[in-house]
Structures are given as structure tokens and as C-alpha cells.
N, C-alpha and C. Protein backbone atom coordinates (compact mmCIF):
# COMPACT_ATOMS: atom_id res chain seq x y z
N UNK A 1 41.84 -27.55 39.54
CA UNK A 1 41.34 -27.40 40.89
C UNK A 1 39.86 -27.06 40.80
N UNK A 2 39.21 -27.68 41.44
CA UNK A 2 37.16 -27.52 41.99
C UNK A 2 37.28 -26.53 42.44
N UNK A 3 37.66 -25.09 42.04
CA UNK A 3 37.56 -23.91 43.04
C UNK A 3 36.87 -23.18 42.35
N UNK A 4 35.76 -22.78 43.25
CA UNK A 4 34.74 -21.78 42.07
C UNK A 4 35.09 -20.48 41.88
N UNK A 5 36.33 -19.77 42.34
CA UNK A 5 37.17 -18.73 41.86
C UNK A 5 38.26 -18.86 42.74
N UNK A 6 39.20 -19.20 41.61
CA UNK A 6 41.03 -19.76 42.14
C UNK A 6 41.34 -18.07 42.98
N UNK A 7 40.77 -17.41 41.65
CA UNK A 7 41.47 -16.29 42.02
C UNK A 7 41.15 -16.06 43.70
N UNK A 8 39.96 -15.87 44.15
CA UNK A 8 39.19 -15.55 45.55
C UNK A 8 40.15 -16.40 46.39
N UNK A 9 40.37 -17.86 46.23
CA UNK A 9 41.13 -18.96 46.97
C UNK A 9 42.84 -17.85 47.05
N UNK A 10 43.04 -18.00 46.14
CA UNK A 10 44.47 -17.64 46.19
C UNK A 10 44.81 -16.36 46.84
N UNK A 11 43.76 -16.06 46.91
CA UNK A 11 43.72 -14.02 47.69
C UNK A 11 44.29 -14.50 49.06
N UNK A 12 42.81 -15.22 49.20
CA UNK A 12 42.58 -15.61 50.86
C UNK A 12 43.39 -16.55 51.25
N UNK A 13 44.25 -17.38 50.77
CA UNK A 13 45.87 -18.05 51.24
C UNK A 13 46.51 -17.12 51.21
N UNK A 14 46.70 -16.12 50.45
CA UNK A 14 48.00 -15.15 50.24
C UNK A 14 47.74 -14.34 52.11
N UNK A 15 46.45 -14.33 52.02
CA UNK A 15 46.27 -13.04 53.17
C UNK A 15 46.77 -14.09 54.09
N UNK A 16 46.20 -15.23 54.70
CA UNK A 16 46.37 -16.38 55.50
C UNK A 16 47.69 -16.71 55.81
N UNK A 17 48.74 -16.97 54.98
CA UNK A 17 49.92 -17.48 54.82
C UNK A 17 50.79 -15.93 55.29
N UNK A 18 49.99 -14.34 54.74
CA UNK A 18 51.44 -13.42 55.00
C UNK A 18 51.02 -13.42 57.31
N UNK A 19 49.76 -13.52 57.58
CA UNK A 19 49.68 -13.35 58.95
C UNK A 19 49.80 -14.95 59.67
N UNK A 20 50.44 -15.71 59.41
CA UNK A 20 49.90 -16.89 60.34
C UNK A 20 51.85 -17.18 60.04
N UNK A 21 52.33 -16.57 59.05
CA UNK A 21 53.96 -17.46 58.66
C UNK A 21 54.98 -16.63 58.28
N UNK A 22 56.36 -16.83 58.80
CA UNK A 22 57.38 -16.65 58.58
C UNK A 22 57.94 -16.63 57.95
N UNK A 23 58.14 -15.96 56.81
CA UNK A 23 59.30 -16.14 55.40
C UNK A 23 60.30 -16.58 55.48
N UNK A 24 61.24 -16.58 55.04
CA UNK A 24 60.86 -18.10 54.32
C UNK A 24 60.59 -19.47 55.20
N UNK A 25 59.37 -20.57 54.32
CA UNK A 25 59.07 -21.25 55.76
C UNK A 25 59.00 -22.62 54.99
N UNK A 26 59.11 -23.43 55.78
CA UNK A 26 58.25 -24.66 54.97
C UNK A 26 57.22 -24.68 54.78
N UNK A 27 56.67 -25.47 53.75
CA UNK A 27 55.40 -25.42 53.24
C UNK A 27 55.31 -26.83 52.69
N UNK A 28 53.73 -27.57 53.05
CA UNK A 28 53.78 -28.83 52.66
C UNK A 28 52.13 -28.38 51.32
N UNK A 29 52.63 -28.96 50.82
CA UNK A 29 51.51 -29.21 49.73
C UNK A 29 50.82 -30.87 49.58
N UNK A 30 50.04 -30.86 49.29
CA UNK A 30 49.11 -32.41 48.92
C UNK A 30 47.98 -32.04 47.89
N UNK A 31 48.71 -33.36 46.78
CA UNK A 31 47.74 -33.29 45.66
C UNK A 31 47.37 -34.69 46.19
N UNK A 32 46.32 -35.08 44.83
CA UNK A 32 46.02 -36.03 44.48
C UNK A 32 46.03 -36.12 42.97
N UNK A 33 46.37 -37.86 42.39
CA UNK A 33 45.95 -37.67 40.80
C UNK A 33 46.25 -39.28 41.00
N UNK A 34 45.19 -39.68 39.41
CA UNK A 34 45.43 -40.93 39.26
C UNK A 34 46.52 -41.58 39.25
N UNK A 35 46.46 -42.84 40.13
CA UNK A 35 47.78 -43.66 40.17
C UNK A 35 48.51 -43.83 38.87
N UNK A 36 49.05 -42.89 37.82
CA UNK A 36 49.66 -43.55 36.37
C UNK A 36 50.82 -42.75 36.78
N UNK A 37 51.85 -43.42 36.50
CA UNK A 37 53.26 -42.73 37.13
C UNK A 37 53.65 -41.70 36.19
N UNK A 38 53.07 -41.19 34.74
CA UNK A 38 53.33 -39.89 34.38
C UNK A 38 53.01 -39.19 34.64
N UNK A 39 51.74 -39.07 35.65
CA UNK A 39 51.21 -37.84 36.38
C UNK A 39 51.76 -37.44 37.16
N UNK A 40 52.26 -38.76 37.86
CA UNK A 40 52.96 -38.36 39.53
C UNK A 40 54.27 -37.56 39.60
N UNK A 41 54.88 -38.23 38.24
CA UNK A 41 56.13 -37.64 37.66
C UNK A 41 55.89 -36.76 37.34
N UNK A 42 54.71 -35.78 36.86
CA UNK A 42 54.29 -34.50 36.27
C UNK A 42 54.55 -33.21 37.36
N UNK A 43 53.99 -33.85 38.66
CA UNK A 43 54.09 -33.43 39.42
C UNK A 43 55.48 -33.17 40.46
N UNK A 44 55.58 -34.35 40.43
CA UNK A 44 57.26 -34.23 40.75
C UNK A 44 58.28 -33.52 40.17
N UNK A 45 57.93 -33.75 38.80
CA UNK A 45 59.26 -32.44 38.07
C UNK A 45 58.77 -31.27 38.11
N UNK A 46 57.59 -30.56 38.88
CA UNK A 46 57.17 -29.18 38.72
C UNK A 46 58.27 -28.97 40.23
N UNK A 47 58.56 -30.17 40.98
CA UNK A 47 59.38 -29.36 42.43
C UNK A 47 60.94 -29.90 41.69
N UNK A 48 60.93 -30.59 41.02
CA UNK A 48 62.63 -30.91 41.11
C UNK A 48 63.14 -29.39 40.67
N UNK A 49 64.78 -29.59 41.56
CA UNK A 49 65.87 -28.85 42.14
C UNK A 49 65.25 -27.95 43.14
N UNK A 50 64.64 -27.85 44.29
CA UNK A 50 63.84 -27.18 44.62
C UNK A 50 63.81 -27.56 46.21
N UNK A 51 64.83 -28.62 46.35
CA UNK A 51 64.98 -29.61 47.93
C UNK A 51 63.64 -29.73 48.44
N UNK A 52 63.03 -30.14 47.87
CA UNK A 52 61.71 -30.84 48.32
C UNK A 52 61.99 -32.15 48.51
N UNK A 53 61.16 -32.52 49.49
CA UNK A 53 61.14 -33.59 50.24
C UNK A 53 59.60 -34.25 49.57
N UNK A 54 59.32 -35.34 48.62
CA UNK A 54 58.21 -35.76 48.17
C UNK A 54 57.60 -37.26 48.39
N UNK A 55 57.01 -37.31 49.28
CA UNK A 55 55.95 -38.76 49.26
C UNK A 55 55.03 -39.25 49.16
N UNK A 56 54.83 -40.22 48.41
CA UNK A 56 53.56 -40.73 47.70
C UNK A 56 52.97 -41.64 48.72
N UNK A 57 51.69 -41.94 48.67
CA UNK A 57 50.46 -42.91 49.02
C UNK A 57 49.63 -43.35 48.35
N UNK A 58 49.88 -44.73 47.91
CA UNK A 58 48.48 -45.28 46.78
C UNK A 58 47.40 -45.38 47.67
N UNK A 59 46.27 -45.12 46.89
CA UNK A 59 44.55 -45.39 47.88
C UNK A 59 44.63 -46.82 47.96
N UNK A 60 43.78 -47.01 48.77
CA UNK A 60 43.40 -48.84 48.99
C UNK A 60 43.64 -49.26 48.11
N UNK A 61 42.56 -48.68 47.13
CA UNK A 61 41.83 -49.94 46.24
C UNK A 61 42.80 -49.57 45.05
N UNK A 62 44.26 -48.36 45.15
CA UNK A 62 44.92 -48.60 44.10
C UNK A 62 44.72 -47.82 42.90
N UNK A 63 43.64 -46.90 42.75
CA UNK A 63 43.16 -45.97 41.98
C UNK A 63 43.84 -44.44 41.85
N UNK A 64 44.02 -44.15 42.91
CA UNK A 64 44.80 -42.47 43.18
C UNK A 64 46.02 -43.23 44.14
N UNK A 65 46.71 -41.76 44.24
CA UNK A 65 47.88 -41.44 44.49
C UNK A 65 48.04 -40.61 45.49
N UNK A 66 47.95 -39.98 46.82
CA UNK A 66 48.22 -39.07 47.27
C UNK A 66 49.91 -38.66 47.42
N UNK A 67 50.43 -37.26 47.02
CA UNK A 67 51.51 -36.68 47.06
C UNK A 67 52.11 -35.55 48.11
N UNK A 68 52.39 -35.82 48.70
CA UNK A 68 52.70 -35.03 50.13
C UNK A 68 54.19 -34.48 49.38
N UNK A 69 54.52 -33.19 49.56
CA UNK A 69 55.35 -32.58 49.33
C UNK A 69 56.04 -31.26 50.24
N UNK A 70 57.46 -31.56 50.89
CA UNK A 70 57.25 -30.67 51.97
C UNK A 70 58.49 -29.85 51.38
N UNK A 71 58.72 -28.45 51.33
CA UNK A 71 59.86 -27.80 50.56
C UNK A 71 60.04 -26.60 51.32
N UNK A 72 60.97 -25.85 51.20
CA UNK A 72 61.21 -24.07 51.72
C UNK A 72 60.67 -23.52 50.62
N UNK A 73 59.70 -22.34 50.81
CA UNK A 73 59.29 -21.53 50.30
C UNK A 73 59.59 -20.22 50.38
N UNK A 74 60.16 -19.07 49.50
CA UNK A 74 60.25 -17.94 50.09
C UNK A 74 59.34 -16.69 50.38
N UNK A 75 58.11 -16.80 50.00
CA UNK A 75 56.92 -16.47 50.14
C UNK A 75 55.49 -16.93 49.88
N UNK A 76 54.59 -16.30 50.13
CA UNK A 76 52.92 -16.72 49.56
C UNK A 76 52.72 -16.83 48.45
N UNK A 77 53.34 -15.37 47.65
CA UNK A 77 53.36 -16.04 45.85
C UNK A 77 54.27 -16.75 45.65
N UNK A 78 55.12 -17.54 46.08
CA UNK A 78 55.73 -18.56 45.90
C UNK A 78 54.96 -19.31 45.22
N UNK A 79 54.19 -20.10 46.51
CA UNK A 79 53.68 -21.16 47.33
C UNK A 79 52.47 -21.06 46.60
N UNK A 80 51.64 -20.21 46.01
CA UNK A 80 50.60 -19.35 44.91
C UNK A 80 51.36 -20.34 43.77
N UNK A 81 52.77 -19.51 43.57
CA UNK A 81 52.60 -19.75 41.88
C UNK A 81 52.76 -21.38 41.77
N UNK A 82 53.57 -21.79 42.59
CA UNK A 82 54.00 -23.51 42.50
C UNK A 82 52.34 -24.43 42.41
N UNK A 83 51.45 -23.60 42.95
CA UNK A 83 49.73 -24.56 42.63
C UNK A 83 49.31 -24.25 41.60
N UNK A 84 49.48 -23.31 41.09
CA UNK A 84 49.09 -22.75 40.32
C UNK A 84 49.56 -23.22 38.81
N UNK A 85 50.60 -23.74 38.78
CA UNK A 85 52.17 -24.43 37.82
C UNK A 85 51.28 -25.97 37.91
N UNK A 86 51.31 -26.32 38.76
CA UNK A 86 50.68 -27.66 39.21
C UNK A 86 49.07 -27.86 38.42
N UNK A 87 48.72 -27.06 38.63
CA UNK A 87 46.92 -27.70 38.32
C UNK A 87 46.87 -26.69 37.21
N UNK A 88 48.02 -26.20 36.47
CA UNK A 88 47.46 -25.98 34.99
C UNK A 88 48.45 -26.89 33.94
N UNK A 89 49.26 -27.87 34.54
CA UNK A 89 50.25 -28.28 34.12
C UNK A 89 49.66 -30.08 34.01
N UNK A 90 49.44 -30.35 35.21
CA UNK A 90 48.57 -31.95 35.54
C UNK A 90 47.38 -31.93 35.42
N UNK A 91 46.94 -32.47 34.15
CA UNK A 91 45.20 -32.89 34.29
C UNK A 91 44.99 -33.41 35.66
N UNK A 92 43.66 -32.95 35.69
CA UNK A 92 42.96 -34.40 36.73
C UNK A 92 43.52 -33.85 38.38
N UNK A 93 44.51 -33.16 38.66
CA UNK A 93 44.76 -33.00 39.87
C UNK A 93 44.54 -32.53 40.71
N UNK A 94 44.13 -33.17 42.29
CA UNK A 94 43.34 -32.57 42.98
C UNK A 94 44.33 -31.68 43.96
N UNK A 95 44.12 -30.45 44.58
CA UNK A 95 45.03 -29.72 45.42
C UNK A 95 44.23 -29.51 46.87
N UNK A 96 45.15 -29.84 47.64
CA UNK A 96 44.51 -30.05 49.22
C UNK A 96 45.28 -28.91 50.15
């Protein structure tokens, strides 16, 4: 992740997410990563068994991938650690 301190990011979702949401809630996540289906799959097995609901979008021109992922979460560090699993786990991936 382009975050010039994850840690600062992840504070300020944690604070964001405990006043704006309901435990346990849905939560949609969106990466991005190059269109090569072991990434996408990289990503995908960080939610399998997890009843996530996951859908992909190739870019136009066929280069990236966008991954929409919508799941129950039971809290902020949840929802923390699952990005966190994600973008130290998938090169290259962008988190939205």
C-alpha cells in the first residue's frame, strides 16, 4: 500500500469505522492488482471460508483487475488485520 504511514491510516479507519458502524457489519473492500490470475487468486484465498461475496473487473485495456469484496466483519481490527494480510501477502496491490 502507497501509504506514507499504514500505521497513521489504520488508526484513523479504526477511529472512523468504531463511530460511523455497527459490529458486526458488512464491509466491502477494493483492491487492485495486475490482471495474472495468481494474484487475484492470492487475494481471494486471503477471504476464502469467510462468506465473502467476491467480484472482479478487468480495466479496458486489460492490464489490472479490480476486486470488490463484500463480507461480515466482526470489528475494525478485523477489517485492519484482513488489509493488512492482503498487502503484505500480494505484491503490487493496490487497497482502496
Amino acid at each position: 500500500m502507497s501509504v506514507p504511514n499504514p500505521e497513521e491510516f489504520y488508526k484513523k479507519l479504526k477511529t472512523q469505522l468504531l463511530e460511523t458502524t455497527e459490529w458486526p457489519s458488512e464491509y466491502l473492500y477494493k483492491f487492485i492488482v495486475k490482471s495474472e490470475i495468481e494474484k487475484i487468486a492470492e487475494v481471494e484465498a486471503i477471504f476464502d471460508n469467510t462468506g465473502a461475496v467476491i467480484h472482479t473487473i478487468e480495466s479496458k485495456n486489460g492490464k489490472y483487475t479490480s476486486i470488490s469484496i463484500n463480507v461480515v466483519m466482526k470489528d475494525p481490527d478485523a477489517v485492519i488485520s484482513k488489509y493488512i494480510e492482503v498487502t503484505h501477502n500480494v505484491e503490487g496491490v493496490i487497497s482502496l
